[in-house]
C-alpha atoms as a PDB file:
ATOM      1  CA  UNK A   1      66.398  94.059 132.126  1.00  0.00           C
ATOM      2  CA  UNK A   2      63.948  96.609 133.441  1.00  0.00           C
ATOM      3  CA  UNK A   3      60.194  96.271 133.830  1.00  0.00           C
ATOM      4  CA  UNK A   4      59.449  98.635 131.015  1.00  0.00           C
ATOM      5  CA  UNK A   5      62.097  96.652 128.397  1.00  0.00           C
ATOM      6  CA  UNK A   6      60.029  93.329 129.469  1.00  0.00           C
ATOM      7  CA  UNK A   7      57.248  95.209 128.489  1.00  0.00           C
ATOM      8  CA  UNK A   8      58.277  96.118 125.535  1.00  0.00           C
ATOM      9  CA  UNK A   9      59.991  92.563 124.531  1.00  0.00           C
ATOM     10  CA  UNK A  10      56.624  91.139 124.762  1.00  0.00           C
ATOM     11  CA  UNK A  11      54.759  94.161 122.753  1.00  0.00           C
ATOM     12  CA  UNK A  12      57.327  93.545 120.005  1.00  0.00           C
ATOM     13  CA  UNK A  13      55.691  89.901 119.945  1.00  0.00           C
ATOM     14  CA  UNK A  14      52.570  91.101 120.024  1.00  0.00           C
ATOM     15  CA  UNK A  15      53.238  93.491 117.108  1.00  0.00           C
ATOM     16  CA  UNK A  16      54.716  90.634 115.182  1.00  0.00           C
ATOM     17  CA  UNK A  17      51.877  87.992 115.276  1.00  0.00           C
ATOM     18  CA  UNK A  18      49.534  91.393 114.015  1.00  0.00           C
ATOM     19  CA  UNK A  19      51.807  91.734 111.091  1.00  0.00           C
ATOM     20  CA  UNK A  20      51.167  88.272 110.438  1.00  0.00           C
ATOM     21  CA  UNK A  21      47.768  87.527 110.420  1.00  0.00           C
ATOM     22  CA  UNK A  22      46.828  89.652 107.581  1.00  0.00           C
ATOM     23  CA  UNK A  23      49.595  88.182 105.035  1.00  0.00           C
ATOM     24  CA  UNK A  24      47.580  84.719 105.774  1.00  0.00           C
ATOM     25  CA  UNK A  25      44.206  85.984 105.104  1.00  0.00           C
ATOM     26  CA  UNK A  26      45.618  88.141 101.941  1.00  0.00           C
ATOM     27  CA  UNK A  27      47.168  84.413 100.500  1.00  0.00           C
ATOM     28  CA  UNK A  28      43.583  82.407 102.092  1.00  0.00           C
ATOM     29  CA  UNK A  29      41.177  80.922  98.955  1.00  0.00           C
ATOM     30  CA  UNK A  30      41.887  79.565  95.418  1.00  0.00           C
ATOM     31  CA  UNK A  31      44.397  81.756  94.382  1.00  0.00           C
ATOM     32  CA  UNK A  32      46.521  82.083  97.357  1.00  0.00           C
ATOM     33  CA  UNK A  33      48.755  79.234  99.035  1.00  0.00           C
ATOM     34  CA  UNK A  34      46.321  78.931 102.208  1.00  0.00           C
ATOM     35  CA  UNK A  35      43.601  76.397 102.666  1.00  0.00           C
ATOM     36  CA  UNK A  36      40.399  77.720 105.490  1.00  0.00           C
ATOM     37  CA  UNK A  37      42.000  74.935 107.335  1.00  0.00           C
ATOM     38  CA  UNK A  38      45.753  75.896 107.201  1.00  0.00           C
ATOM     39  CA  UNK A  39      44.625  79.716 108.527  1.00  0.00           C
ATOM     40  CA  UNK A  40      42.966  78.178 111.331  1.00  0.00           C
ATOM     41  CA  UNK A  41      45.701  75.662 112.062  1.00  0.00           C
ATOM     42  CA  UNK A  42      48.408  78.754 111.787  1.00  0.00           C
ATOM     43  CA  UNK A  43      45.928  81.291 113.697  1.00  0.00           C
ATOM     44  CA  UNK A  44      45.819  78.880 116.339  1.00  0.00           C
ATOM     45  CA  UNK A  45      49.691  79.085 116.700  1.00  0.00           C
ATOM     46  CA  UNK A  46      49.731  82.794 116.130  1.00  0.00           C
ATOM     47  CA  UNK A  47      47.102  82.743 119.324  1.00  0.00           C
ATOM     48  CA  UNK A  48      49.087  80.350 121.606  1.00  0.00           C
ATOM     49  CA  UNK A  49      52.355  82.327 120.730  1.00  0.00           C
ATOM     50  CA  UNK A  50      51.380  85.136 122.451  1.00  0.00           C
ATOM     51  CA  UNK A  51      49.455  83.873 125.394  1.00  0.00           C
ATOM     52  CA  UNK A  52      52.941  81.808 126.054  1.00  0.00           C
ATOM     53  CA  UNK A  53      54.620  84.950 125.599  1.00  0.00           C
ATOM     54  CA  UNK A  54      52.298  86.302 128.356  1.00  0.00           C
ATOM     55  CA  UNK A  55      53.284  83.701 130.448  1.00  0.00           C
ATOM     56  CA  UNK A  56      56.598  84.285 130.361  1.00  0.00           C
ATOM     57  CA  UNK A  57      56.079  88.174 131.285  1.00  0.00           C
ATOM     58  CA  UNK A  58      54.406  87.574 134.414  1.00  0.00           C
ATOM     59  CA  UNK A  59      57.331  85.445 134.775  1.00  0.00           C
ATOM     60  CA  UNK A  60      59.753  87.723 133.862  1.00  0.00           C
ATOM     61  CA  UNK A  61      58.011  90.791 136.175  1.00  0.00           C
ATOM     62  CA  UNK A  62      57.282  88.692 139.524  1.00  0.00           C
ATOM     63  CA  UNK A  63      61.006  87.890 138.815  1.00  0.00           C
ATOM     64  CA  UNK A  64      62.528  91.425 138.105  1.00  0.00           C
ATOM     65  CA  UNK A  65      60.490  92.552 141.300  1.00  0.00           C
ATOM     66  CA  UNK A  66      61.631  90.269 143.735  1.00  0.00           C
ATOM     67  CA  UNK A  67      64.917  90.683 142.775  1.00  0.00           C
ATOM     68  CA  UNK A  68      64.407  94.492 143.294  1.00  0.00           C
ATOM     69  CA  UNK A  69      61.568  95.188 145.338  1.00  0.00           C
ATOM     70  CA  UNK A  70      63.291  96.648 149.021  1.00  0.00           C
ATOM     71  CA  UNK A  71      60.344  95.476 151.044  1.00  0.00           C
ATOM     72  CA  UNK A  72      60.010  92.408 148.934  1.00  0.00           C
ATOM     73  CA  UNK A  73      60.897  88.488 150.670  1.00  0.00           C
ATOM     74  CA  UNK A  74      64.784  88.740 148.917  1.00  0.00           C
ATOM     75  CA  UNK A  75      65.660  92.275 149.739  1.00  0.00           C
ATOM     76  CA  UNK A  76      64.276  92.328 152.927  1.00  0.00           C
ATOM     77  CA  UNK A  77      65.285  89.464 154.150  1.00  0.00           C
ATOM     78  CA  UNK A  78      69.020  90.099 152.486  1.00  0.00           C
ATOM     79  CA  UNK A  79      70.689  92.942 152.993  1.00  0.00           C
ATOM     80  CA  UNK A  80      73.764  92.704 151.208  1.00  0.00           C
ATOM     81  CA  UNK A  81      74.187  89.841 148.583  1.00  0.00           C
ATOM     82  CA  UNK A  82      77.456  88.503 147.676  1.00  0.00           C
ATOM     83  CA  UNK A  83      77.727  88.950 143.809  1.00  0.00           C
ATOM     84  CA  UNK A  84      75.985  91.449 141.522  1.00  0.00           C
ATOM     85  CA  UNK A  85      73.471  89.562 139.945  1.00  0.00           C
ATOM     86  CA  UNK A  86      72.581  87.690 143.286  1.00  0.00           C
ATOM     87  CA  UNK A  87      69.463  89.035 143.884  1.00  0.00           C
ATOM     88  CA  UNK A  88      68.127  87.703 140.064  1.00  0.00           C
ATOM     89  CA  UNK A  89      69.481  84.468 139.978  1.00  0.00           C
ATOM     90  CA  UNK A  90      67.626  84.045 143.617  1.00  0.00           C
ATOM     91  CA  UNK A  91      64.357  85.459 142.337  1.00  0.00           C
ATOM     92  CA  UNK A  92      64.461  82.672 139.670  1.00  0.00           C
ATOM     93  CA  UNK A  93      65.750  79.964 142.075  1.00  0.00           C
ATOM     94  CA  UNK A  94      62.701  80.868 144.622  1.00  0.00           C
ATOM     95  CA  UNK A  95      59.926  80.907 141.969  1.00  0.00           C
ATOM     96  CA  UNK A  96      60.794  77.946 140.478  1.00  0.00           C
ATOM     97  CA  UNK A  97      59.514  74.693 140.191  1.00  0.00           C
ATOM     98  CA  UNK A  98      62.708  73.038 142.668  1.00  0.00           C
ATOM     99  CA  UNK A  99      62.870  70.583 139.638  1.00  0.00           C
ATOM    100  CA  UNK A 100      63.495  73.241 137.408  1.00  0.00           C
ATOM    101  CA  UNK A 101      63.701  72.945 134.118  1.00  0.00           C
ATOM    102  CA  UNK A 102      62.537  69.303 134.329  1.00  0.00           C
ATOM    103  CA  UNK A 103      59.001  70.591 135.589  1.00  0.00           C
ATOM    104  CA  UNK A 104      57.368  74.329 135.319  1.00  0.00           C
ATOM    105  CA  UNK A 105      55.722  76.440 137.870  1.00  0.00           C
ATOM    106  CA  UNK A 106      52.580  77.037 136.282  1.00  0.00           C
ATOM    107  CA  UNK A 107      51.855  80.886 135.049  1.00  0.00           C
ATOM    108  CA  UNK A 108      48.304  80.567 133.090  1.00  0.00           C
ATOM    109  CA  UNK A 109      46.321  81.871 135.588  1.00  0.00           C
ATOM    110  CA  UNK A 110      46.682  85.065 136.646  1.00  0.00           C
ATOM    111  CA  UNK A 111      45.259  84.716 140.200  1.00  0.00           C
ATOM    112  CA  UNK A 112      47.627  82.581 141.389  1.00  0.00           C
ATOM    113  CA  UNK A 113      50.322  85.001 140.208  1.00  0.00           C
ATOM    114  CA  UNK A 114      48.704  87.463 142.264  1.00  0.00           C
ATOM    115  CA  UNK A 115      48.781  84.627 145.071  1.00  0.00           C
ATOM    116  CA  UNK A 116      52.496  84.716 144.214  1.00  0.00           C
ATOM    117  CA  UNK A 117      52.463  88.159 144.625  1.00  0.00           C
ATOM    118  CA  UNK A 118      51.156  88.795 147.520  1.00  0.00           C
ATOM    119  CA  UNK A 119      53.120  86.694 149.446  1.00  0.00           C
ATOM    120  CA  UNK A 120      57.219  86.710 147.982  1.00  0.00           C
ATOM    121  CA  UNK A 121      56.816  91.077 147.223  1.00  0.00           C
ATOM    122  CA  UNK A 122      55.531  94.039 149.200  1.00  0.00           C
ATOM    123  CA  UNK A 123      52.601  95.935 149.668  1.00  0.00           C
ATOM    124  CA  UNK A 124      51.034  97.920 146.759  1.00  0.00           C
ATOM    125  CA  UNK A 125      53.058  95.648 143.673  1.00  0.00           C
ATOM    126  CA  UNK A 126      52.004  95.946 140.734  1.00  0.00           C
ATOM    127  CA  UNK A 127      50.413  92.632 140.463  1.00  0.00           C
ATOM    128  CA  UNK A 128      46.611  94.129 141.094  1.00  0.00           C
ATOM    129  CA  UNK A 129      43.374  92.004 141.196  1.00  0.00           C
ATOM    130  CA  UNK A 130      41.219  91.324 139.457  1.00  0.00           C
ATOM    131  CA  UNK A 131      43.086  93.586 136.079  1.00  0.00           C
ATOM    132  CA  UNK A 132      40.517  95.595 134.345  1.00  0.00           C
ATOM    133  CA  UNK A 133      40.873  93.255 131.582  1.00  0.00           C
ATOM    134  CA  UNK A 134      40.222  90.249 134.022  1.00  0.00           C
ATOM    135  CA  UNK A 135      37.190  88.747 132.298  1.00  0.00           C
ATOM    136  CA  UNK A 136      38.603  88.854 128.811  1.00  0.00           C
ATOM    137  CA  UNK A 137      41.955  87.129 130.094  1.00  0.00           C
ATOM    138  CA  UNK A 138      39.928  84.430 131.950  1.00  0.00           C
ATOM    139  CA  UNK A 139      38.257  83.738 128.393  1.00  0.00           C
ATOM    140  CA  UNK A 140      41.816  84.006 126.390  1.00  0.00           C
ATOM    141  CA  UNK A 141      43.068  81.147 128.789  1.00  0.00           C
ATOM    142  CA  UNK A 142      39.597  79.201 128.007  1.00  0.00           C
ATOM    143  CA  UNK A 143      40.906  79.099 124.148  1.00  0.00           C
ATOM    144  CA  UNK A 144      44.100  78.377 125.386  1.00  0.00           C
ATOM    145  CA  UNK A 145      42.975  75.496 126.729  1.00  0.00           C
ATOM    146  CA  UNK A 146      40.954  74.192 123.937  1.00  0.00           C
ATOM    147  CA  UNK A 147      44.059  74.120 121.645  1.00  0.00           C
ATOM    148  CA  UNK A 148      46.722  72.912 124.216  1.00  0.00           C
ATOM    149  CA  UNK A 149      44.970  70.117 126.343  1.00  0.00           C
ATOM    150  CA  UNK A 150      42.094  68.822 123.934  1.00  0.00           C
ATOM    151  CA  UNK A 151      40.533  67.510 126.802  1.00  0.00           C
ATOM    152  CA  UNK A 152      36.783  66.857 127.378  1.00  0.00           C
ATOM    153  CA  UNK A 153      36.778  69.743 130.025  1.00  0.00           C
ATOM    154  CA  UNK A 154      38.423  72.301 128.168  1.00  0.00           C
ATOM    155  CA  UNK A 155      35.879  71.648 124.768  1.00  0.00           C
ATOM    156  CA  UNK A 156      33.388  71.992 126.898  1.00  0.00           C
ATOM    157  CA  UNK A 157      34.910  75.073 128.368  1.00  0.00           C
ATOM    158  CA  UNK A 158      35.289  76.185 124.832  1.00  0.00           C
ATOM    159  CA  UNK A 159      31.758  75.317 123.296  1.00  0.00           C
ATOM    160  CA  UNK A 160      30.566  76.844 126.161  1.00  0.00           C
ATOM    161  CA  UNK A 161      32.854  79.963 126.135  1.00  0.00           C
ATOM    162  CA  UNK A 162      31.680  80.731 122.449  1.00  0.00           C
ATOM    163  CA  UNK A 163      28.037  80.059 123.144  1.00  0.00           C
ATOM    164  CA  UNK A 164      28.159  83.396 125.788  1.00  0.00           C
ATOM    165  CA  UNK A 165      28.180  86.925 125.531  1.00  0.00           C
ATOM    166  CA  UNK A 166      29.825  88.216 123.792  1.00  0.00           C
ATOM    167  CA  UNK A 167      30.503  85.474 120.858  1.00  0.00           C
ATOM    168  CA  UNK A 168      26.340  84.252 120.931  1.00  0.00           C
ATOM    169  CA  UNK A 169      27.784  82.042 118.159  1.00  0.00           C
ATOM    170  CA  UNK A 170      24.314  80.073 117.119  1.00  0.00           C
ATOM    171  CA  UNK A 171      24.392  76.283 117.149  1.00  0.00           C
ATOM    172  CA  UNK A 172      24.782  76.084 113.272  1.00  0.00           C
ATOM    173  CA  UNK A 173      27.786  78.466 113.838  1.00  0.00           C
ATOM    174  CA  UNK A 174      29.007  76.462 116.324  1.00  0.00           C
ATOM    175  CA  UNK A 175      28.763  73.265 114.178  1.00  0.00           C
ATOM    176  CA  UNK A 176      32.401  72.359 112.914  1.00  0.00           C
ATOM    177  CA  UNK A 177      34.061  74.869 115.084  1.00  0.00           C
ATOM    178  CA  UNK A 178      37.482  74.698 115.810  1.00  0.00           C
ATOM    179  CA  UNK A 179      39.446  77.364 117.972  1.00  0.00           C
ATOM    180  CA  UNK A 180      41.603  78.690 114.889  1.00  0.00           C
ATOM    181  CA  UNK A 181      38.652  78.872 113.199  1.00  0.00           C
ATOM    182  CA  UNK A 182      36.737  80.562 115.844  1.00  0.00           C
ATOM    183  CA  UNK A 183      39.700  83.217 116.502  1.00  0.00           C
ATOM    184  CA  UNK A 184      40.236  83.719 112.324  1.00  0.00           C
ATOM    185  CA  UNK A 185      36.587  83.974 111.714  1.00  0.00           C
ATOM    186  CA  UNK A 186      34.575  85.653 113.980  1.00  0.00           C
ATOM    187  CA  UNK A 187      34.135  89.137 115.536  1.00  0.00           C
ATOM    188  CA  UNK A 188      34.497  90.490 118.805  1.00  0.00           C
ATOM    189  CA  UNK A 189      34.340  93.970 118.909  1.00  0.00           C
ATOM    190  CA  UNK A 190      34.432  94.925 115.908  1.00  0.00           C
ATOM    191  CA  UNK A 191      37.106  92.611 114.853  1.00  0.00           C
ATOM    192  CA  UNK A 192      38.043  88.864 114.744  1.00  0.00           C
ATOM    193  CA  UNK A 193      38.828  86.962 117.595  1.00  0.00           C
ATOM    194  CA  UNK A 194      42.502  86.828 116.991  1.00  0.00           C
ATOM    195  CA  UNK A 195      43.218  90.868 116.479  1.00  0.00           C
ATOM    196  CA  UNK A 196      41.176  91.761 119.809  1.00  0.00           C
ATOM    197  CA  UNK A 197      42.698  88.911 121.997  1.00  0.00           C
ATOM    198  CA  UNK A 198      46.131  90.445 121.087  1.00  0.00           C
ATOM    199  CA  UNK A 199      44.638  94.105 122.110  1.00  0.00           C
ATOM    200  CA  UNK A 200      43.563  92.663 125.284  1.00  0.00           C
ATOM    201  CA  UNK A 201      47.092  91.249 126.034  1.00  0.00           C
ATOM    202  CA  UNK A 202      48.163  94.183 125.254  1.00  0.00           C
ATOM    203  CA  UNK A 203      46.501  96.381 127.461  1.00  0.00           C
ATOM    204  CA  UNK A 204      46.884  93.946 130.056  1.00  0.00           C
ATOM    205  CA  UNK A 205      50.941  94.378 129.717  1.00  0.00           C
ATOM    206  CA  UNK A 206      50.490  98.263 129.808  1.00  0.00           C
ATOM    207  CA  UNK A 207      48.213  97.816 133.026  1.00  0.00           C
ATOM    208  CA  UNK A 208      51.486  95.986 134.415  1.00  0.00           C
ATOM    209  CA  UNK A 209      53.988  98.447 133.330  1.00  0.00           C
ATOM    210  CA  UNK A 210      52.011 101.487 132.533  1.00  0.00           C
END
């Protein structure tokens, strides 16, 4: 699969979860079948959905280029590989957690993919740092956080996150606050939470694959 069709894979995600969201708030309140609380339980999986999909793009590229990149570790160090499909199935075996699929390389923060980068493919790849929608990613993966670990450090990541520009939530806006109710409810930019954090993934994937 070529860097574009990843690219495109993970837009047709993205395009997916923003057909979604607006059939739950169109059944949300006493005469639909949602509940405040189911949206923000179901906006919260709508949100991690495509951050995991994310994920598994910069997977999928840091892959796809070290399988093809001629001045990349693989290819430069290889010059002719035995079967077709070599090269890919080497990329995967050298990125890899070694006790693969038992344990995961982790792939939430995009600085150590550019680590990752920098050191298995050559000069001038397309992993550049910081992306011009570095800050906004860094505060996607905050939310992330606060609905995948529920630890003490990422709620106070996340109270803290919402607190900032550009949320300013007050305290009696922050009383009660949960992240699906944060990412259903609020603005940012002119929208809620949930329909810019899937604009920022989205230009982040065109950034990647322009």
């Amino acid at each position: 699969m070529s860097a574009p069709a990843i690219r495109n894979e993970y837009l047709a995600t993205l395009t997916h979860i923003e057909q979604v969201f607006p059939k739950l708030a169109a059944n949300l309140g006493r005469h639909g079948v949602f509940t405040f609380s189911d949206v923000h339980k179901l906006t919260e999986g709508l949100f991690l959905s495509a951050w995991t999909y994310w994920e598994g793009l910069l997977r999928s590229l840091i892959s796809y280029d070290l399988a093809t990149d001629p001045h990349g570790l693989l290819r430069h160090e290889v010059i002719k590989f035995r079967y077709a499909n070599a090269p890919e199935r080497l990329a995967e075996r050298i990125l890899n957690h070694p006790d693969h699929p038992e344990r995961y390389v982790e792939w939430s923060d995009y600085d150590v993919v550019v680590t990752r980068a920098n050191e298995f493919l050559g000069q001038g790849h397309r992993f550049v740092s910081p992306l011009p929608q570095g800050i906004d990613l860094v505060r996607l993966r905050r939310i992330r956080s606060a609905i995948a670990h529920k630890s003490d450090k990422a709620w106070k990541s996340f109270t803290a996150l919402v607190s900032e520009v550009p949320f300013n939530l007050a305290p009696t806006q922050r009383r009660g606050i949960t992240p699906g109710r944060f990412l259903s409810s609020h603005q940012w930019n002119g929208a809620t939470v949930i329909r810019t954090s899937v604009g920022v993934l989205r230009a982040a994937a065109h950034a990647l694959v322009p």
